[in-house]
Protein backbone atom coordinates (compact mmCIF):
# COMPACT_ATOMS: atom_id res chain seq x y z
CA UNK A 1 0.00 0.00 0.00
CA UNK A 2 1.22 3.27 -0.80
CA UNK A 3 0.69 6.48 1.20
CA UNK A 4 0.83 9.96 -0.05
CA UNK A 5 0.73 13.25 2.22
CA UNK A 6 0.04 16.56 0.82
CA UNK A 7 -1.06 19.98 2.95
CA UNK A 8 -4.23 19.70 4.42
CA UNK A 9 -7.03 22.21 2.70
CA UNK A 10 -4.73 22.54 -0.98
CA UNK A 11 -4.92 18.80 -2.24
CA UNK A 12 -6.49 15.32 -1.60
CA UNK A 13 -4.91 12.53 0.12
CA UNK A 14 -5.53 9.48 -1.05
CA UNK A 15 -4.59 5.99 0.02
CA UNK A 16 -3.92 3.60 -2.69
CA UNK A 17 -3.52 -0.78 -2.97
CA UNK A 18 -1.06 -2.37 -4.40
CA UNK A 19 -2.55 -1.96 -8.27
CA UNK A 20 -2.00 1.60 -7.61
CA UNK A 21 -5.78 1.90 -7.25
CA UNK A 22 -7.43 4.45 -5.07
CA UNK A 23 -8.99 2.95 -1.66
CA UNK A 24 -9.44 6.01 0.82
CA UNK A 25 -9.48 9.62 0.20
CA UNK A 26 -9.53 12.27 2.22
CA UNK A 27 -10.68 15.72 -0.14
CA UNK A 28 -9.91 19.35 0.68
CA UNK A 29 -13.68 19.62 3.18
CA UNK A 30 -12.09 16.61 5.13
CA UNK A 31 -14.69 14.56 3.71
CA UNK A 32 -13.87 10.91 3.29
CA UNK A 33 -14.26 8.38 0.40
CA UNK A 34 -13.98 4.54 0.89
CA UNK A 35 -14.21 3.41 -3.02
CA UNK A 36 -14.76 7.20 -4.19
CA UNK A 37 -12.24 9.54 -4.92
CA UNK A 38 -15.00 12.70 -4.73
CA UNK A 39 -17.02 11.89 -1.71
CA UNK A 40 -20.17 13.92 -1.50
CA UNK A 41 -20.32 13.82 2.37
CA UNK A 42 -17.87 13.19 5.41
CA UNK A 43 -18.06 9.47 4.77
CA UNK A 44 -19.12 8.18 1.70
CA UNK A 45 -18.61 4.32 0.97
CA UNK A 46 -19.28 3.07 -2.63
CA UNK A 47 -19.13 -0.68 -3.85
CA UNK A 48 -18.40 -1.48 -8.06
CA UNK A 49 -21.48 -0.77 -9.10
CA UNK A 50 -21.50 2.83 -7.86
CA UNK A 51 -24.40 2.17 -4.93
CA UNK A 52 -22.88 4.89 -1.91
CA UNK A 53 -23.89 4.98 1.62
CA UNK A 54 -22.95 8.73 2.82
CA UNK A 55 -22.80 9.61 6.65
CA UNK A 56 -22.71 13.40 7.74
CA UNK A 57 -23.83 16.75 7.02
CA UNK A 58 -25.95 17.08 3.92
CA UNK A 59 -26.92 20.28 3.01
CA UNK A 60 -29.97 19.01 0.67
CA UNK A 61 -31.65 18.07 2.94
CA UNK A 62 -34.04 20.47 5.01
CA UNK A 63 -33.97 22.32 8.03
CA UNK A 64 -30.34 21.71 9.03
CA UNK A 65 -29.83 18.43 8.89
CA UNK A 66 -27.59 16.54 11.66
CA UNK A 67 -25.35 13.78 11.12
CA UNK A 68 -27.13 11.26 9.34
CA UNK A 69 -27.06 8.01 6.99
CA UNK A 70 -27.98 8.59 3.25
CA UNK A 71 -28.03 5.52 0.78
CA UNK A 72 -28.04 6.29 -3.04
CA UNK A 73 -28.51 3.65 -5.41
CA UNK A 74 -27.34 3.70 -9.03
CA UNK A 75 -29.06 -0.02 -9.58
CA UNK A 76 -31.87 -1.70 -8.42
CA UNK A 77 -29.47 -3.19 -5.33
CA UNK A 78 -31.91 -4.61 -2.96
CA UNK A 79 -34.83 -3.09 -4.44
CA UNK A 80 -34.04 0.85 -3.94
CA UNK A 81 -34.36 2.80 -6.68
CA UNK A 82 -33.40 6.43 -5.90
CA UNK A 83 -32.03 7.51 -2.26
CA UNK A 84 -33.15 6.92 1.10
CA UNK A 85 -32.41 9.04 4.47
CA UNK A 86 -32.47 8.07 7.36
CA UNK A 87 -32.00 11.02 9.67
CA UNK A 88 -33.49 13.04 12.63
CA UNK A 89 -33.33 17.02 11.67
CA UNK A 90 -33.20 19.55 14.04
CA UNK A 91 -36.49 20.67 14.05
CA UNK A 92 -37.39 17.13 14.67
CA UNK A 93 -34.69 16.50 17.54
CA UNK A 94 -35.31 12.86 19.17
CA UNK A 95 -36.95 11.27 15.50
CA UNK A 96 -36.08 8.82 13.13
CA UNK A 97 -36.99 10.32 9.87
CA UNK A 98 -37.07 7.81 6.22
CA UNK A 99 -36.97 9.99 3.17
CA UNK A 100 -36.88 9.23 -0.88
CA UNK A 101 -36.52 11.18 -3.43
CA UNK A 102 -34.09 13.86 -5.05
CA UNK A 103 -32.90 15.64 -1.72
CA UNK A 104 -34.13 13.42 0.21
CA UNK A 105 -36.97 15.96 0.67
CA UNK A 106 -40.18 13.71 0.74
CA UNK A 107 -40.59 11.98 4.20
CA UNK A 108 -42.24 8.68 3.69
CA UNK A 109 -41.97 6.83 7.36
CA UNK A 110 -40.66 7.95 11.05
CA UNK A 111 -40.61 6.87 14.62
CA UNK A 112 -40.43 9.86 16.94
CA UNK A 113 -39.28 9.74 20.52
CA UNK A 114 -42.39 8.49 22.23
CA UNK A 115 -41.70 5.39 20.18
CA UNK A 116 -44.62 5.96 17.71
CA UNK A 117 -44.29 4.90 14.34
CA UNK A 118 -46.04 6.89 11.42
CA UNK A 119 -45.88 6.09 7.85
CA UNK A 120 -47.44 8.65 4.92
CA UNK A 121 -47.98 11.05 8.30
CA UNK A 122 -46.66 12.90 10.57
CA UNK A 123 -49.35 12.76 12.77
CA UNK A 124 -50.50 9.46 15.28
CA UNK A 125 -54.40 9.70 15.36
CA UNK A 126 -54.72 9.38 11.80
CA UNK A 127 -57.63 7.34 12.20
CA UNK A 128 -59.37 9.94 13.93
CA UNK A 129 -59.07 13.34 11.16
CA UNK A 130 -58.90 13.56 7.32
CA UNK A 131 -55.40 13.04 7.05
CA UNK A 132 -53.99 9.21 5.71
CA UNK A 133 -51.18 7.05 6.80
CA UNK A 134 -50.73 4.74 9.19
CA UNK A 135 -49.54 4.96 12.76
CA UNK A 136 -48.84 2.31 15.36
CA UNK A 137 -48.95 4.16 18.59
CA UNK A 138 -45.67 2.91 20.77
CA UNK A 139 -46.83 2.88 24.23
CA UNK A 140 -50.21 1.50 23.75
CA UNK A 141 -49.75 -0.88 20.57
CA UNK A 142 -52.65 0.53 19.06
CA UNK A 143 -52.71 0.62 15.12
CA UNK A 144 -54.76 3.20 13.08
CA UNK A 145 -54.73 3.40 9.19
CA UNK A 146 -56.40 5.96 7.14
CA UNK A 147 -57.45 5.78 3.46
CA UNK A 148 -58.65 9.03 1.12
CA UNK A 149 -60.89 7.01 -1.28
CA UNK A 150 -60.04 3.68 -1.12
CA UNK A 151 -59.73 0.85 1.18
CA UNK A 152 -57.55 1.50 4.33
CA UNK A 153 -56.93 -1.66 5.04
CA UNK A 154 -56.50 -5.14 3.14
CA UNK A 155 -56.52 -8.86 4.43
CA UNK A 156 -55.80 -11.61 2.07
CA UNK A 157 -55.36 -15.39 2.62
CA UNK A 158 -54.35 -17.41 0.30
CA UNK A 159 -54.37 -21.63 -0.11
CA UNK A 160 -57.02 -22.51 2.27
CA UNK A 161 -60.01 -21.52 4.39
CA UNK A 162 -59.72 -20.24 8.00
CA UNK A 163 -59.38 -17.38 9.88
CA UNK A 164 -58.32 -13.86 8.05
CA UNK A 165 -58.71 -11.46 11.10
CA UNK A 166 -58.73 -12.84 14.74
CA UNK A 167 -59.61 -10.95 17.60
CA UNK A 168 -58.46 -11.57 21.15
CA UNK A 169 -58.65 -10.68 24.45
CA UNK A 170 -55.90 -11.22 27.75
CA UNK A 171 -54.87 -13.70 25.05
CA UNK A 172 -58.35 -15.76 24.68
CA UNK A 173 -59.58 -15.65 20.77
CA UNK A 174 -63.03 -14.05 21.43
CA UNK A 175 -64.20 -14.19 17.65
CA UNK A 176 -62.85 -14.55 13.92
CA UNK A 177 -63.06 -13.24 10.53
CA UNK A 178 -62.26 -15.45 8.07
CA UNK A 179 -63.34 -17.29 4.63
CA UNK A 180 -65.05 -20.70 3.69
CA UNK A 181 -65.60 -21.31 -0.19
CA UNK A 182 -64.79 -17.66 -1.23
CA UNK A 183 -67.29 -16.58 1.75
CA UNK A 184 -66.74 -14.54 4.57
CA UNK A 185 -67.51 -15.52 7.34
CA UNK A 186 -67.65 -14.01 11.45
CA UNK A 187 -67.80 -15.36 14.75
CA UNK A 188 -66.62 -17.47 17.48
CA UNK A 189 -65.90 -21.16 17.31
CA UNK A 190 -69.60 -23.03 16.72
CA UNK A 191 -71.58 -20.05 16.39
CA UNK A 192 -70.83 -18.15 13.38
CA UNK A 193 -72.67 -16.60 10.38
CA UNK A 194 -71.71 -16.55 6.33
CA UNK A 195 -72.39 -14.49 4.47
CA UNK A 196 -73.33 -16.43 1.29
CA UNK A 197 -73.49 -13.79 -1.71
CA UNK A 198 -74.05 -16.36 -4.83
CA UNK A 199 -77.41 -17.30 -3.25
CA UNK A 200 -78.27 -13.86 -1.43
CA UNK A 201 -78.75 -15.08 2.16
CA UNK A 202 -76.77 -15.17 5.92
CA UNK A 203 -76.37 -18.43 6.63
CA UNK A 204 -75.88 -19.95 10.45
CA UNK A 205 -72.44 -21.86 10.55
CA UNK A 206 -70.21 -23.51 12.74
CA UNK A 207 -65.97 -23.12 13.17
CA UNK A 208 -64.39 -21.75 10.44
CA UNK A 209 -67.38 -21.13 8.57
CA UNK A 210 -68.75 -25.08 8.56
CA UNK A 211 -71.91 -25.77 7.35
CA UNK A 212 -74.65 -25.94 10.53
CA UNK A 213 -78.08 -26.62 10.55
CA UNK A 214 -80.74 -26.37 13.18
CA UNK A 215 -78.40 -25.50 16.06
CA UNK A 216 -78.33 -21.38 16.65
CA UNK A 217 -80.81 -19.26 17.84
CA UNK A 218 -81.30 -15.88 17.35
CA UNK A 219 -81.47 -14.41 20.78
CA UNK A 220 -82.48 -15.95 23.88
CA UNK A 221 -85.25 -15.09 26.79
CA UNK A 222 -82.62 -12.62 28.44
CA UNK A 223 -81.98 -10.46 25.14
CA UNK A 224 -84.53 -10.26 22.99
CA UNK A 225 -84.49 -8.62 19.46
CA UNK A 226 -87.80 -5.67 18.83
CA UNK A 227 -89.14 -5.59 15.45
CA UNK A 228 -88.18 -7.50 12.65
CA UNK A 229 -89.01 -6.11 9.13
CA UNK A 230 -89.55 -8.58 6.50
CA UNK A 231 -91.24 -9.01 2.90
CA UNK A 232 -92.63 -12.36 3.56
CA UNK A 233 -93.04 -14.80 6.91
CA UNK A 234 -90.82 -17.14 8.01
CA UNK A 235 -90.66 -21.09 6.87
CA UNK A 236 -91.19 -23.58 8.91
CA UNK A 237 -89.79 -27.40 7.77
CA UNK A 238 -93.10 -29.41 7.65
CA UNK A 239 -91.66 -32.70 5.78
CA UNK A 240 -93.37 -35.36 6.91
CA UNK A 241 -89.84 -37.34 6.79
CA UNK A 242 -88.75 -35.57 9.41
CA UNK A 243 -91.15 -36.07 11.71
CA UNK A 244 -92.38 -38.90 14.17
CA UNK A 245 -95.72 -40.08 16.34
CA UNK A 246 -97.93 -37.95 14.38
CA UNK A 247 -101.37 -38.58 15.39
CA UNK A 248 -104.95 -36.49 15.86
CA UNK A 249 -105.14 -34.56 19.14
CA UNK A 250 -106.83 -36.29 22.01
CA UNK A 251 -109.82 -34.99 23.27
CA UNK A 252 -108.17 -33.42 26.46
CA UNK A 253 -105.94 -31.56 23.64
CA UNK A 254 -108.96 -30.51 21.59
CA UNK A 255 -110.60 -29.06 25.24
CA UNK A 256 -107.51 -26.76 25.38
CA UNK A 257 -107.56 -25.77 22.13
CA UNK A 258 -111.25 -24.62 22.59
CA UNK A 259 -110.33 -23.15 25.97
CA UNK A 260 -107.24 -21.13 24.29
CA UNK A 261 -109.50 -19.56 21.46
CA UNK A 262 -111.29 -17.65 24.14
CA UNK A 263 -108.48 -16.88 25.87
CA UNK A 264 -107.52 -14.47 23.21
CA UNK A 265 -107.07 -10.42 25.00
CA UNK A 266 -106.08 -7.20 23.67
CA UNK A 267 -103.19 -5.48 25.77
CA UNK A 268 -100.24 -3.16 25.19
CA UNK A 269 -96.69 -3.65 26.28
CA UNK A 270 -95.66 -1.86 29.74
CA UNK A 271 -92.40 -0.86 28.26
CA UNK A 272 -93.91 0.95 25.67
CA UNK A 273 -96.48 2.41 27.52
CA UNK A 274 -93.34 4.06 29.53
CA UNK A 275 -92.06 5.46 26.10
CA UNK A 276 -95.12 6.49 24.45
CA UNK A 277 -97.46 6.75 27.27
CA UNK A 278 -101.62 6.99 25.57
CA UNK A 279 -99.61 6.54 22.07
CA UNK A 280 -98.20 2.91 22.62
CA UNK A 281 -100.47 0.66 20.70
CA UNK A 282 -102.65 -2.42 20.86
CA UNK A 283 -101.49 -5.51 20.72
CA UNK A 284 -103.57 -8.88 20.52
CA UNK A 285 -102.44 -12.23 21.49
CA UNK A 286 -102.96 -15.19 24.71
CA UNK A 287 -101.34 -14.21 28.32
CA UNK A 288 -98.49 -17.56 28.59
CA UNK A 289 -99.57 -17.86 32.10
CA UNK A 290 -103.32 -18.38 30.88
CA UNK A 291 -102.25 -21.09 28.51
CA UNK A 292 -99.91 -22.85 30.97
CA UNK A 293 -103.45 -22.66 33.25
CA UNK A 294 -105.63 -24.33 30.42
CA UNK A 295 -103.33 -27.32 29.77
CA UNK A 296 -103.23 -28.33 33.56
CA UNK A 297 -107.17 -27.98 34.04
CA UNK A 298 -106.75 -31.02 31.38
CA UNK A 299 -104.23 -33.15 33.52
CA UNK A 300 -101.38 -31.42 30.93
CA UNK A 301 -98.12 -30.44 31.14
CA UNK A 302 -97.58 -27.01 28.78
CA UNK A 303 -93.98 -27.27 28.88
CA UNK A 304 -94.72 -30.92 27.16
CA UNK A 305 -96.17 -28.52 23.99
CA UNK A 306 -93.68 -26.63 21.61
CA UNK A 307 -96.16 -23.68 21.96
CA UNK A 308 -95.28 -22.86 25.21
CA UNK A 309 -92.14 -21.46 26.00
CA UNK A 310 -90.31 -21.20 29.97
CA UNK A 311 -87.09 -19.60 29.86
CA UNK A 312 -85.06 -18.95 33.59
CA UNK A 313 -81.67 -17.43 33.89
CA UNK A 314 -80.07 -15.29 36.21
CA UNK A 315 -78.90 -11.38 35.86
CA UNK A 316 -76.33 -9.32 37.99
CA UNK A 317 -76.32 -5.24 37.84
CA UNK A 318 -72.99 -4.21 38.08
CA UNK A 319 -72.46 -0.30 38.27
CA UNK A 320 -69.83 0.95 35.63
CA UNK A 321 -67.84 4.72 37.60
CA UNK A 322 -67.79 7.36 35.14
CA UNK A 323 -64.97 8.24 33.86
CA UNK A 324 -63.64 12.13 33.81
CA UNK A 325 -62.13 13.49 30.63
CA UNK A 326 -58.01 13.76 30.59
CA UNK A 327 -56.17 15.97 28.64
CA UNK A 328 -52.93 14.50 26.63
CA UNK A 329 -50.18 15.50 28.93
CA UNK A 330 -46.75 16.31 26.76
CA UNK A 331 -43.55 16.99 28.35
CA UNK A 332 -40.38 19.30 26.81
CA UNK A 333 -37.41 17.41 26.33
CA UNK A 334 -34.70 19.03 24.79
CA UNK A 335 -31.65 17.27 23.24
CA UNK A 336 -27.94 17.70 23.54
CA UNK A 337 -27.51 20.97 21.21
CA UNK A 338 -30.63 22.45 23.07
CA UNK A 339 -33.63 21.59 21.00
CA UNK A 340 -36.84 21.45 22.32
CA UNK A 341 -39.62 19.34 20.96
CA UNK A 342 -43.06 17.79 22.92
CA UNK A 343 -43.34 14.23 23.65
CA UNK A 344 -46.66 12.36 24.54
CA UNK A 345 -46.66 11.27 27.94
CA UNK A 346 -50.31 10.21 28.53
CA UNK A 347 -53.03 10.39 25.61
CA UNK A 348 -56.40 12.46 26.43
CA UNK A 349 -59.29 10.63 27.71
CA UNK A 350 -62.75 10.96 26.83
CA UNK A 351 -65.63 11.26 29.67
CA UNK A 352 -67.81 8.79 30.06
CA UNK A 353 -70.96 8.85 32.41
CA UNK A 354 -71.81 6.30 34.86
CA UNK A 355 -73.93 3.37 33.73
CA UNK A 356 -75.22 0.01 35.09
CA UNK A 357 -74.35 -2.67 33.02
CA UNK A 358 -76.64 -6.14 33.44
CA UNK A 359 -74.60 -9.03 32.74
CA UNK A 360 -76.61 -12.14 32.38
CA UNK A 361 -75.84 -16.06 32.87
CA UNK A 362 -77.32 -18.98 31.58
CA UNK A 363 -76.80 -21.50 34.36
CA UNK A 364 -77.20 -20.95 38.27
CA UNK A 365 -73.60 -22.61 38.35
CA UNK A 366 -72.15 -19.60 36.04
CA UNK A 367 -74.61 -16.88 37.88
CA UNK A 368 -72.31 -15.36 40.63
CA UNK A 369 -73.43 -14.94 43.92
CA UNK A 370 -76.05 -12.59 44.37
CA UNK A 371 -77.37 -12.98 40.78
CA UNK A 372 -81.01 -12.20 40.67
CA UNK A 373 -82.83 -15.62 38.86
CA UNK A 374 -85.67 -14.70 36.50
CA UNK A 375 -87.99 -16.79 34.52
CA UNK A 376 -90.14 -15.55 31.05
CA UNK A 377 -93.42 -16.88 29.36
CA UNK A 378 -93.19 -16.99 26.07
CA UNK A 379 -95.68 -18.63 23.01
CA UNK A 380 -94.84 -19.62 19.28
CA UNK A 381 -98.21 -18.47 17.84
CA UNK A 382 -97.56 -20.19 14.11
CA UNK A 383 -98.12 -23.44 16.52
CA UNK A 384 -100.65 -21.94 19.04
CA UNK A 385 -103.14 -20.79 16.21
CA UNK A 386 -103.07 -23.90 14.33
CA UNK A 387 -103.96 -25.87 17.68
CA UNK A 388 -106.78 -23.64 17.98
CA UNK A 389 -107.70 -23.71 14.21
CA UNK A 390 -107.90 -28.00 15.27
CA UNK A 391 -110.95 -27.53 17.19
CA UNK A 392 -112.70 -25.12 14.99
């Protein structure tokens, strides 16, 4: 190797191999070359094919730029195509800042000091304004993505059916989103729906979007549905391969059905007499209690009958504090040449009144102690009116 000193400031210094080739120089700014003879920055180190990573000052780029790491690429080399920065600036003191583009001017991705990391924005509720990116808040793991006319977010699987999207929580998979037979599907484990789109219909399924039949209900005693809005009635299976013991009502069964048809009242619903007061409406139908009475004048058990519904579980009030509204708390940090910049310590809270919240539970065994038990009457009519059409 062969060394060659000049005056510092007039000429170059350069180191050279044994070919006589150039390895190091040193230029009249001080700035260094590893593979260059003109470095463009203090330390610039360029392989054969001309692709330079550049450490230092760079005057391109804006707002006074510290020491930093700039790679250019002459060639597709590991698929860049133009230069990236990776830099914090002083009027950004404690970020990371990713840039492309001539100067390095266009930020594309950054992770400021609170650990937050924001790509397409500078800003972490992006899924809150009118601005797009995506952030993934640090200190809380939350992600937010925003879209300006298009999807924000896409989930593909590819192969098989299963699961696209699961959702968990303390760790326990509380539902799924997923696809069976190019259909999406949503729920948890044996109680899911698909939605079926070649055939125009929600279909009850099982895990991972199985076909089920005849096994999920749609709501329960405890939590009921109101109105449902519908062109046509439902359908009820009335194959007479699926059924068993079919024979002509006794005459104790044909006394109750005579009994039930003048049973029939007019009433309106307490709830909605609360709401509406004089407004709620009329309603006609048989009192469950009324029916359950007819049956045992006969020697019957209603609860033997498909028309006649008993439900019991058990509820718990639990009383839910309210919750005060918090203002995001930042703090002023400032950096070893003096810059100040904010930092997120805590994220604003919204208020929240005070509710009470009625969990319910199936079983005594689940209900915890304390749990108030309560039972509900209920009647299929489609089977009540044809037992009372049988005796007509």
């Amino acid at each position: 190797m062969a060394l060659t000193r000049v005056s510092r400031g007039l000429l170059s210094t350069s180191i050279e191999d044994n070919g006589n080739a150039t390895a190091i120089t040193i230029d009249s700014s001080e700035n260094v070359g590893i593979g260059t003879s003109s470095p463009s920055s203090q330390l610039e180190v360029q392989d054969a094919n001309g692709v330079s990573l550049k450490f230092g000052d760079l005057a391109s780029y804006p707002n006074n730029v510290v020491p930093c790491f700039i790679g250019t690429a002459t060639s597709a080399l590991a698929g860049i195509n133009g230069d990236l920065v990776l830099c914090p600036r002083t009027s950004d003191a404690g970020k990371i800042l990713f840039a492309t583009g001539s100067g390095q001017a266009a930020e594309r991705m950054r992770i400021d000091a609170s650990g937050n990391l924001l790509v397409g924005t500078t800003s972490i509720a992006v899924g809150q304004g009118t601005s797009t990116g995506v952030s993934v808040r640090g200190p809380t793991g939350r992600v937010e993505a925003s879209a300006s006319g298009t999807t924000s977010a896409i989930f593909n699987r590819t192969t098989s059916d299963g699961g696209i999207v699961n959702f968990s929580k303390n760790g326990s998979t509380v539902g799924s989103i997923g696809t069976s037979s190019n259909f999406l599907f949503i729920g948890k484990g044996d109680t899911t729906l698909t939605f079926a789109d070649t055939i125009d219909a929600i279909v009850p399924s099982g895990t991972g979007g199985a076909t089920r039949d005849n096994a999920i209900d749609l709501g329960n005693s405890g939590n009921r549905f109101d109105d449902i809005y519908a062109t046509n009635g439902t359908i009820q299976t009335s194959d007479r391969n699926e059924k068993q013991d079919i024979a002509e009502l006794s005459e104790a069964e044909q006394r109750v059905a005579v009994a039930c048809k003048g049973l029939m009242r007019k009433f309106r619903w307490k709830d909605s007499v609360a709401e509406k007061g004089d407004d709620a409406r009329i309603h006609f139908g048989i009192i469950a209690q009324d029916l359950q009475a007819a049956f045992e004048t006969e020697g019957l058990d209603a609860g033997d009958y498909a028309m006649f519904i008993s439900t019991t579980w058990w509820e718990q009030d639990v009383e839910v504090p309210a919750v005060e509204a918090v203002d995001a708390v930042y703090e002023t940090q400032t950096d070893e040449e003096g810059n100040e910049t904010q930092v997120l310590v805590q994220e604003a809270v919204e208020s929240v009144d005070a509710y009470t919240r009625t969990d319910t539970f199936e079983t005594a065994e689940e209900a915890p102690e304390g749990a108030t038990e309560r039972t509900r009457l209920g009647v299929r009519y489609s089977e009540l009116l044809a037992f009372i059409i049988s005796a007509l």
